[in-house]
C-alpha atoms as a PDB file:
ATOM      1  CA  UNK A   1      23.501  34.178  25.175  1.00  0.00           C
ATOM      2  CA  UNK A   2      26.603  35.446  23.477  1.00  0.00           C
ATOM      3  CA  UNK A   3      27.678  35.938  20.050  1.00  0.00           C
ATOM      4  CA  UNK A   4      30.515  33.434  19.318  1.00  0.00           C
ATOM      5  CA  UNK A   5      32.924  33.814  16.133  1.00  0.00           C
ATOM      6  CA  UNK A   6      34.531  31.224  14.126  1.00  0.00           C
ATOM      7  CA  UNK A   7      38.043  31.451  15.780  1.00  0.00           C
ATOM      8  CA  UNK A   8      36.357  30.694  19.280  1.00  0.00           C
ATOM      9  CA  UNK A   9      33.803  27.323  18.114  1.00  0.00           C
ATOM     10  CA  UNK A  10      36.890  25.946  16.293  1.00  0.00           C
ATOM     11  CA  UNK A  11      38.076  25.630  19.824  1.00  0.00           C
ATOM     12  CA  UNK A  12      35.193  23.463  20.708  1.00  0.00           C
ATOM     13  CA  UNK A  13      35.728  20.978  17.837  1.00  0.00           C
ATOM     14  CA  UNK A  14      39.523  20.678  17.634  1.00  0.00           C
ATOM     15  CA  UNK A  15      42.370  20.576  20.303  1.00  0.00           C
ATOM     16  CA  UNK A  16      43.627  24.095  21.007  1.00  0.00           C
ATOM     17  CA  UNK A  17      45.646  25.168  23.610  1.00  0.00           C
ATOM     18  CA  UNK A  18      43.048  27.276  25.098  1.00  0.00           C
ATOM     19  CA  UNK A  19      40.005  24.769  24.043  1.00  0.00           C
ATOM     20  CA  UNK A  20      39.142  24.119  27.895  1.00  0.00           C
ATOM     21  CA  UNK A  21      38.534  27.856  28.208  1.00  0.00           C
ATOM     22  CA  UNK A  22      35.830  27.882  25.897  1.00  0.00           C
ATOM     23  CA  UNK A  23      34.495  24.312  26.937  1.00  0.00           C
ATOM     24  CA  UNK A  24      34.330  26.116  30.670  1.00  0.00           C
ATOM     25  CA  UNK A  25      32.261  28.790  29.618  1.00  0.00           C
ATOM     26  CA  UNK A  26      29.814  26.352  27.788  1.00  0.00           C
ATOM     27  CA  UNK A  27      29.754  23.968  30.974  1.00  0.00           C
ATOM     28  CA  UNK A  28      28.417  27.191  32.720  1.00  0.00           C
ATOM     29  CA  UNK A  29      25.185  27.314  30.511  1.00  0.00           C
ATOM     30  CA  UNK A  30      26.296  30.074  28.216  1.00  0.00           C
ATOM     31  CA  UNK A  31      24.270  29.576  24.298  1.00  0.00           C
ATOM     32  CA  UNK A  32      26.131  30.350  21.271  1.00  0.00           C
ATOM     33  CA  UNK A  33      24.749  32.337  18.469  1.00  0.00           C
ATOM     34  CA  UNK A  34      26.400  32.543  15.298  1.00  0.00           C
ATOM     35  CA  UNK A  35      25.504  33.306  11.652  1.00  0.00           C
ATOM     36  CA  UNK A  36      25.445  31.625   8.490  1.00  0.00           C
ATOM     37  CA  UNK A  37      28.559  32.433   7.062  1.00  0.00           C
ATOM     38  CA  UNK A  38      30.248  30.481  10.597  1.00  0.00           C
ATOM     39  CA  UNK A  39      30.094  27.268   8.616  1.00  0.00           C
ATOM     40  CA  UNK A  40      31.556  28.301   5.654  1.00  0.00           C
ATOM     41  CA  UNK A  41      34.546  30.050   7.857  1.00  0.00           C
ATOM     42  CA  UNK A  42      34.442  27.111   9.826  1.00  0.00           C
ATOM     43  CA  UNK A  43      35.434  24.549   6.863  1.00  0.00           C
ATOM     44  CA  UNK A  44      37.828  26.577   5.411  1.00  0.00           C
ATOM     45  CA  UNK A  45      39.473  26.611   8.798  1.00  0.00           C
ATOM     46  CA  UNK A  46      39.524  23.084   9.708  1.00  0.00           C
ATOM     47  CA  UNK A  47      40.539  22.066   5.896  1.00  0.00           C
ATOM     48  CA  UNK A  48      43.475  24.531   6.658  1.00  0.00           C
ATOM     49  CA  UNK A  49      44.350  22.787   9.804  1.00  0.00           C
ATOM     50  CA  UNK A  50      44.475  19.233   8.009  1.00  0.00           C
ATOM     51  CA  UNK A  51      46.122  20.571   5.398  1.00  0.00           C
ATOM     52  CA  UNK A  52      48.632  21.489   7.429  1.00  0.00           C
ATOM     53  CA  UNK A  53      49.072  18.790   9.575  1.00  0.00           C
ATOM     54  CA  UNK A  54      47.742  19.484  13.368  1.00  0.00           C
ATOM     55  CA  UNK A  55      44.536  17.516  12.785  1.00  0.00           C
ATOM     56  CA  UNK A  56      44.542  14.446  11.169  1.00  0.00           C
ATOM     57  CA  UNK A  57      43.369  13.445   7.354  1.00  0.00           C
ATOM     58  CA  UNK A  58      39.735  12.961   7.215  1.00  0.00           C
ATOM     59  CA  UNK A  59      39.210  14.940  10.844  1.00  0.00           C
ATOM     60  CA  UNK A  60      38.021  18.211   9.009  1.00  0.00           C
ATOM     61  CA  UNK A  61      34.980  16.328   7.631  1.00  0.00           C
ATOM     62  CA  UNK A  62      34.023  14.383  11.087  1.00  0.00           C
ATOM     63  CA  UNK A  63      34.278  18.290  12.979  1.00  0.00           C
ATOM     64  CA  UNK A  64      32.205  19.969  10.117  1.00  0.00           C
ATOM     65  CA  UNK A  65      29.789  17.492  10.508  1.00  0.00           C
ATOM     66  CA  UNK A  66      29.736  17.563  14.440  1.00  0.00           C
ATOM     67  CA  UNK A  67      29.425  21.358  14.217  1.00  0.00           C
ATOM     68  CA  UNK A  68      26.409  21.122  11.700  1.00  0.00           C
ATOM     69  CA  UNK A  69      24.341  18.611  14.011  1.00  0.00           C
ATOM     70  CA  UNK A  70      24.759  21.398  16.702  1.00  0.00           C
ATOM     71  CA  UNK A  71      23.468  23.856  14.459  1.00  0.00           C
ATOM     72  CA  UNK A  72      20.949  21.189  13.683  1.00  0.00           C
ATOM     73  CA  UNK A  73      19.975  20.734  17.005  1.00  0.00           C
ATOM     74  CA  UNK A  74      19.631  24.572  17.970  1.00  0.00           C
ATOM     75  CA  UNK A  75      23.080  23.900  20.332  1.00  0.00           C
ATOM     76  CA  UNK A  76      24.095  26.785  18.656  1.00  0.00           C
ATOM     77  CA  UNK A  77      21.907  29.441  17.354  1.00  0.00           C
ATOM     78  CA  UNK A  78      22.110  30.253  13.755  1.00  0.00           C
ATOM     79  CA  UNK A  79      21.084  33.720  12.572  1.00  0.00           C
ATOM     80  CA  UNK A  80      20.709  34.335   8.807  1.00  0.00           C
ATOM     81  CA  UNK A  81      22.515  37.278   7.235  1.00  0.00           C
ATOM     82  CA  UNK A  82      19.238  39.014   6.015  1.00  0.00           C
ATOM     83  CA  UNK A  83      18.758  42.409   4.861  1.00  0.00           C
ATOM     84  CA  UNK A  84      19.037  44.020   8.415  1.00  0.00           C
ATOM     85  CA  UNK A  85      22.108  42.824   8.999  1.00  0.00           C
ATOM     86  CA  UNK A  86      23.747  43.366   5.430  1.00  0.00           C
ATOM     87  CA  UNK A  87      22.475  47.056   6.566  1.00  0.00           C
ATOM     88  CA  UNK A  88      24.022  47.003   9.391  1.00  0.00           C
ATOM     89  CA  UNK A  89      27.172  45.833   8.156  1.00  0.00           C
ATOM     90  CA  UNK A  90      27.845  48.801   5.657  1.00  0.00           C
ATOM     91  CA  UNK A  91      27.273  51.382   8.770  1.00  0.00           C
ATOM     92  CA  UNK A  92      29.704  49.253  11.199  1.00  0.00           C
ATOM     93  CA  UNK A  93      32.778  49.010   8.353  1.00  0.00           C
ATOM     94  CA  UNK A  94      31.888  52.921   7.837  1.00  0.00           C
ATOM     95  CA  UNK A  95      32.382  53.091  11.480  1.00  0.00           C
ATOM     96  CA  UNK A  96      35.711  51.203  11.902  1.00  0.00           C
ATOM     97  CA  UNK A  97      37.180  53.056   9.094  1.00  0.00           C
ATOM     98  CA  UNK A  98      36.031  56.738  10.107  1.00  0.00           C
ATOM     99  CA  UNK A  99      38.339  56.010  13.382  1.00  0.00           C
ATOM    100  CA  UNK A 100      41.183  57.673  14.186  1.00  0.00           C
ATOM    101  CA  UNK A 101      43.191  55.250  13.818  1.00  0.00           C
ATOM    102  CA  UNK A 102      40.788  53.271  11.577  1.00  0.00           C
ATOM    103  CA  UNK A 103      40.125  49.817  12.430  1.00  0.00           C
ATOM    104  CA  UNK A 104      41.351  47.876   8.954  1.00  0.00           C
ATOM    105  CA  UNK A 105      37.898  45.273   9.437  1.00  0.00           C
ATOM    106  CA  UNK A 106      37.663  42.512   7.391  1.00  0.00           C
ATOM    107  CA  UNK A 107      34.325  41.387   5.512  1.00  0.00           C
ATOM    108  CA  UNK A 108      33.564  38.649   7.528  1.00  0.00           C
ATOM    109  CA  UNK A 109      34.415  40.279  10.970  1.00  0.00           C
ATOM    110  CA  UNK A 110      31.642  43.008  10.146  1.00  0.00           C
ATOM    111  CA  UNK A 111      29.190  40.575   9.430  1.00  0.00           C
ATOM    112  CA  UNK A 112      29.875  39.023  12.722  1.00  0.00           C
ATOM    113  CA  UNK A 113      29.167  41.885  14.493  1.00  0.00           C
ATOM    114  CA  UNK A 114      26.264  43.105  12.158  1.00  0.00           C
ATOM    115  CA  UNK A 115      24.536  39.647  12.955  1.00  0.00           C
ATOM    116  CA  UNK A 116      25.325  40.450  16.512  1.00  0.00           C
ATOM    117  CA  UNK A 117      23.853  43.436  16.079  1.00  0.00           C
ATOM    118  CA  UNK A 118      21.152  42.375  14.842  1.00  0.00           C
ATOM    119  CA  UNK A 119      20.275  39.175  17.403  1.00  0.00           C
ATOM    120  CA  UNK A 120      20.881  41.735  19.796  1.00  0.00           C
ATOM    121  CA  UNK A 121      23.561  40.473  21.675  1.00  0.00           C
ATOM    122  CA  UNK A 122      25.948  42.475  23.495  1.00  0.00           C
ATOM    123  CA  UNK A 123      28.976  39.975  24.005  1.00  0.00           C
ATOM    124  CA  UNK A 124      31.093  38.447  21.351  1.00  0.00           C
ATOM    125  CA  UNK A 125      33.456  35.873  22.073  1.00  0.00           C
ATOM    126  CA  UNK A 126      36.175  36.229  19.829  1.00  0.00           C
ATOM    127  CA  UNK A 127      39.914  35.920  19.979  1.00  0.00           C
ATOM    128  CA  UNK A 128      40.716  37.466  16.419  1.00  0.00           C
ATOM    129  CA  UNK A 129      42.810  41.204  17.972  1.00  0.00           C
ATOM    130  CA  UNK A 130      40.860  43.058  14.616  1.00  0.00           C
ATOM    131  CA  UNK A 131      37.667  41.696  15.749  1.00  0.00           C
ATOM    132  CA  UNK A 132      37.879  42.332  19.000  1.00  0.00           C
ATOM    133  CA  UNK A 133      39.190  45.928  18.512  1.00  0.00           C
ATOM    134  CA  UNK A 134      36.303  46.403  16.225  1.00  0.00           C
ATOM    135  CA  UNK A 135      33.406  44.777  18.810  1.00  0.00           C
ATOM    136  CA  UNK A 136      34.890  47.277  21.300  1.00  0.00           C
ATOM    137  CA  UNK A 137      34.547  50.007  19.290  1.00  0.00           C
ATOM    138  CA  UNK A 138      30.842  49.402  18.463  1.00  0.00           C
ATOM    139  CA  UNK A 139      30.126  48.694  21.859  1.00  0.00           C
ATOM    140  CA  UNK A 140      30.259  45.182  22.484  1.00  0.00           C
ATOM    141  CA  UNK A 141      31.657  43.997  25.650  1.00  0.00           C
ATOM    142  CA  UNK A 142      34.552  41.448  24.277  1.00  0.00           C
ATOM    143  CA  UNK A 143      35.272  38.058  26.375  1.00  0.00           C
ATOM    144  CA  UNK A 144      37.561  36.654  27.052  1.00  0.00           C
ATOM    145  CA  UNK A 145      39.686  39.161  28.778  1.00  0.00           C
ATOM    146  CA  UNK A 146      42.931  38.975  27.363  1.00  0.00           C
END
């Protein structure tokens, strides 16, 4: 299993130009895990592309709902953002930060990779740079190559 973030399951419910990456590495059996706030990201991200034109009215709901009956039916694996990983979260942005240079992490990219943490994953899938710097520097192995 791998730990998948928002930017990379987008890719699975809307056209990208690297979508058939990420449909390749599901094809090969791989399990995504994700957290709770994925859905929430998720929205706002699809709403953004519709507002902006590259999917079309209405296609933001149909994808939200497509990605929610996967969560529904454990496709992907949703981990809550309990007290353990709200824990771990204020030690990994106290991490990134305490680098030389610091790593400027957003809120939701440390939850990410608390939640990782925390389901004890070791990969994250991500294709955000700040993320990925971030999941390197805690130890995560980051795919896919870039």
């Amino acid at each position: 299993m791998s730990y998948w973030d928002t930017s990379c399951l987008i890719k699975l419910y809307t056209p990208e130009p690297d979508s058939a990456k990420f449909h390749h590495i599901l094809a090969r059996g791989a399990v995504c895990v994700t957290c709770d706030v994925t859905p929430l990201e998720f929205w706002a991200a699809v709403r953004r592309k519709e507002s902006e034109g590259s999917l079309a009215r209405g296609e933001a709901r149909k994808v939200q709902k497509a990605l929610e009956a996967d969560i529904a039916d454990e496709s992907i694996v949703m981990n809550s953002c309990n007290a353990a990983v709200r824990s771990q979260f204020y030690k990994i942005v106290d991490r990134c930060l305490s680098l030389l240079p610091p790593i400027l992490i957003r809120t939701n990219d440390a939850l990410h990779l608390a939640a990782a943490h925390c389901s004890g994953e070791s990969e994250i899938i991500a294709t955000d740079k700040r993320l990925r710097d971030a999941a390197s520097a805690m130890g995560f192995s980051v795919f896919p190559p870039l």
